[in-house]
Every structure is written in C-alpha cells, then in structure tokens.
Protein backbone atom coordinates (compact mmCIF):
# COMPACT_ATOMS: atom_id res chain seq x y z
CA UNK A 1 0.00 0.00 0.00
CA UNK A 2 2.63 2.22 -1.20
CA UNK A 3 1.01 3.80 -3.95
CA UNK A 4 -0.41 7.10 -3.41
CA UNK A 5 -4.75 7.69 -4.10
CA UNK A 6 -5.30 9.06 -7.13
CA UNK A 7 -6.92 12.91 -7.62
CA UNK A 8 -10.82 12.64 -8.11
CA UNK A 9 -11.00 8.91 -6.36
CA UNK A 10 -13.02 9.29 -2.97
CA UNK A 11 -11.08 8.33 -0.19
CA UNK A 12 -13.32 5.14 0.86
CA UNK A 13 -13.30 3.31 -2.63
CA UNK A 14 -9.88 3.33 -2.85
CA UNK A 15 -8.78 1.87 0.57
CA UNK A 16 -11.54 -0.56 0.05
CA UNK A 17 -9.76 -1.16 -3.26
CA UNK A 18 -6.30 -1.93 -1.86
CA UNK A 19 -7.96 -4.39 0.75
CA UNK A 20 -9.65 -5.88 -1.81
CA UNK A 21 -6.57 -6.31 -3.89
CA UNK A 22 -4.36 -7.47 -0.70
CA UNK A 23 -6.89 -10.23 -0.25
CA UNK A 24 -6.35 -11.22 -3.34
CA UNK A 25 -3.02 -11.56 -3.32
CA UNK A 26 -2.98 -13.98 -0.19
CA UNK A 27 -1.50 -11.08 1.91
CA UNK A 28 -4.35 -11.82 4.70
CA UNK A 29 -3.85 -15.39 4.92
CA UNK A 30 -1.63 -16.24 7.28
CA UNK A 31 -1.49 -13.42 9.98
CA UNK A 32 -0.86 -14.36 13.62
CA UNK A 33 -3.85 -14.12 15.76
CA UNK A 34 -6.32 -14.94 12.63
CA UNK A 35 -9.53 -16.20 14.01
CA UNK A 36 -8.98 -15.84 17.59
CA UNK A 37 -10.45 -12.82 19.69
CA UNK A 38 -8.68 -9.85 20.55
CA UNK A 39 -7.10 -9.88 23.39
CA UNK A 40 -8.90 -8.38 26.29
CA UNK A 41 -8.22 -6.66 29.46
CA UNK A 42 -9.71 -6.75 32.69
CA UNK A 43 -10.35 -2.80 32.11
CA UNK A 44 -12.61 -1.94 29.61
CA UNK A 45 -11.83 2.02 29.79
CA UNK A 46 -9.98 3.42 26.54
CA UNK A 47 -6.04 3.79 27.29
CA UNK A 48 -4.16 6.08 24.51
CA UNK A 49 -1.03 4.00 25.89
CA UNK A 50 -2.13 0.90 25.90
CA UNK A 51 0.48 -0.39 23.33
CA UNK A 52 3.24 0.97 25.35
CA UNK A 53 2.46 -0.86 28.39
CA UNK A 54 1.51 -4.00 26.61
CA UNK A 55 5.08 -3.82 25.06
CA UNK A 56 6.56 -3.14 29.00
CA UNK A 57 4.40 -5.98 30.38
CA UNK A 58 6.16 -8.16 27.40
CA UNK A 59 9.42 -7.18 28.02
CA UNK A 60 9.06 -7.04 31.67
CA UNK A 61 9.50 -3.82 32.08
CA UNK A 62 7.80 -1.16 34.75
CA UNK A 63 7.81 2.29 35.32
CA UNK A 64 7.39 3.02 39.38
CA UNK A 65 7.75 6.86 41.00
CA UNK A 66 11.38 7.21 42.07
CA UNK A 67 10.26 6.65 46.15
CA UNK A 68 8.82 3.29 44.84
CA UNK A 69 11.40 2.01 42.30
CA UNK A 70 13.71 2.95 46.07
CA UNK A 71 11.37 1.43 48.60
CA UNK A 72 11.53 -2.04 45.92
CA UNK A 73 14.88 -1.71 45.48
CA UNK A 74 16.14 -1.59 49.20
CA UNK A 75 14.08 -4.52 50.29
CA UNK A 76 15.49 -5.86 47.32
CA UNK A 77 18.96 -5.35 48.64
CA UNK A 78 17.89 -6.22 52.39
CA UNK A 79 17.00 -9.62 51.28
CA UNK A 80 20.30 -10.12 48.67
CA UNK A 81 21.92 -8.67 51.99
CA UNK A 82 20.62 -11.64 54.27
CA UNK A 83 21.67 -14.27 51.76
CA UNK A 84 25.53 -12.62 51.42
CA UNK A 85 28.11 -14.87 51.31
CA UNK A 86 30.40 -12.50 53.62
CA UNK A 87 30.38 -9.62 56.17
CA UNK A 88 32.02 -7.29 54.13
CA UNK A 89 29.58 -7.50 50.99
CA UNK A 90 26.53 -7.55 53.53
CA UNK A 91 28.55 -4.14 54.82
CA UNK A 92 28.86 -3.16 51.22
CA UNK A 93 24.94 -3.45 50.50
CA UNK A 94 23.49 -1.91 53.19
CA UNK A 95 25.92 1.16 53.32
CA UNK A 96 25.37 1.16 49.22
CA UNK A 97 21.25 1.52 49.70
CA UNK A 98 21.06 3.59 52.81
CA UNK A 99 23.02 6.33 50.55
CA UNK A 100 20.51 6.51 47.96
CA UNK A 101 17.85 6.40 50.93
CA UNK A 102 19.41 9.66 52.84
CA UNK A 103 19.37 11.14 49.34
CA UNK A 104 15.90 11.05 49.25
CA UNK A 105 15.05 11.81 52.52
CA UNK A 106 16.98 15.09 51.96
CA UNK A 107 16.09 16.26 48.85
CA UNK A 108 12.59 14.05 47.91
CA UNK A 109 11.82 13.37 44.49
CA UNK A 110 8.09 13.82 42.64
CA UNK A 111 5.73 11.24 43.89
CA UNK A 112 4.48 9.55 47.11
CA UNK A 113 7.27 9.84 50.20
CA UNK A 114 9.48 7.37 50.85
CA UNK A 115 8.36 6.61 54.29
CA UNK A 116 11.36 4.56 55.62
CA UNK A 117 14.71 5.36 57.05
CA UNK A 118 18.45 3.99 56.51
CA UNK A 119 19.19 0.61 57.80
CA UNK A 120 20.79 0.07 60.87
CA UNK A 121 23.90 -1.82 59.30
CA UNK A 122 24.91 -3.74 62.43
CA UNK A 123 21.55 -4.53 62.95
CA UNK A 124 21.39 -5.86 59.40
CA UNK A 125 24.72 -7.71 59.92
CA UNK A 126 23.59 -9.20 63.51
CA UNK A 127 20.56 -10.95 61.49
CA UNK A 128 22.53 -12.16 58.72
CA UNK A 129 25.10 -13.87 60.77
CA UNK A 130 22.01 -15.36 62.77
CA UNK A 131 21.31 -16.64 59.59
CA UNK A 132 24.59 -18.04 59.09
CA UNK A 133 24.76 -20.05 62.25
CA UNK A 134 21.47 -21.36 61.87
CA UNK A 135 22.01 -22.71 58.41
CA UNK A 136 25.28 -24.34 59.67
C-alpha cells in the first residue's frame, strides 16, 4: 500500500480497493492471531497508551515513582543482603542503599514519600550472621 490515491477517487473506494486487492493476493492469509479474539483486558476504559504498556508488560518492564522504584529496590537489597556470602559485601549493601535512601530523605523526588529510614547496618549484619549459624 505504497502507492499514493489518485486525484478525483473518494477516499473510501480506494482503501476498500487496496484491501480488496491485498486479499487477493494472499496477503491476509496467514497473519498471527487470525480467528482468535482480541485480546482483552480486565479494564474496559480506553487507554491512549495501551500499546506501550503492553510492550513493558512483554518485556518485563515497569515504570514506578522514584520513592517506589527505592522502597523495591532496598528490600530488594535487604534480602540479597541476608543471603551474602560474607560480612564485608553484607557491609557493602546496606551502606550502598542507605546512601541513595538519605538522598531522598533530603532532597525528595516527585511522587508519594518514601516513608522509611536507613538501615541500621549492624543490625542488618547481627541478622545475617544469625542466619549463618542457623544454616550451619
């Protein structure tokens, strides 16, 4: 459908015309999806982006506020911090996350608060050599 609509042909015929014509050709045939249902959501409202976050949820992608992407990623890191496999990268975790944390708390970013504090790092390493002994 490269071709351009010629002057004087209404606008309707000549789509229908190049449908037509693709049909003809076979170009319909084989498409993925043919004779199944659209796909349907569980919200029926009209989303202008719905393509981009059907192409996130694909790729397993997600967009959170900054506070949130945070608050994930330092439980995140709490929990990688508890399974360590020494002191010193426990240390290294903790001290890593509770700088982006004080960043926040001191000059917040757009979006909900943060609503937590920096770790207590001894507290974190206490637990995680709990842990430890109990797995031993």
């Amino acid at each position: 459908m490269t071709e351009r609509k010629p002057p004087g042909v209404p606008f309707e015929s000549w789509v229908d015309k190049q449908i037509r014509d693709a049909e003809r050709r076979g170009e319909f045939a084989r498409l993925p999806g043919a004779g199944k249902p659209l796909p349907q959501g569980t919200d029926t409202t009209y989303d202008e982006l719905w393509w981009i976050k059907q192409k996130m949820a694909r790729e397993g992608l997600s967009v959170l506020p900054p506070t949130l992407a945070l608050r994930k990623e330092a439980e995140d890191t709490l929990a990688a911090a508890l399974r360590a496999p020494s002191e010193r990268i426990v240390r290294k975790l903790v001290e890593d996350v509770n700088v982006k944390i004080r960043d926040v708390m001191f000059k917040p970013p757009p979006g909900p608060p943060l609503g937590m504090k920096p770790y207590d790092v001894e507290e974190v390493v206490r637990q995680w050599r709990e842990r430890r002994e109990a797995a031993e």
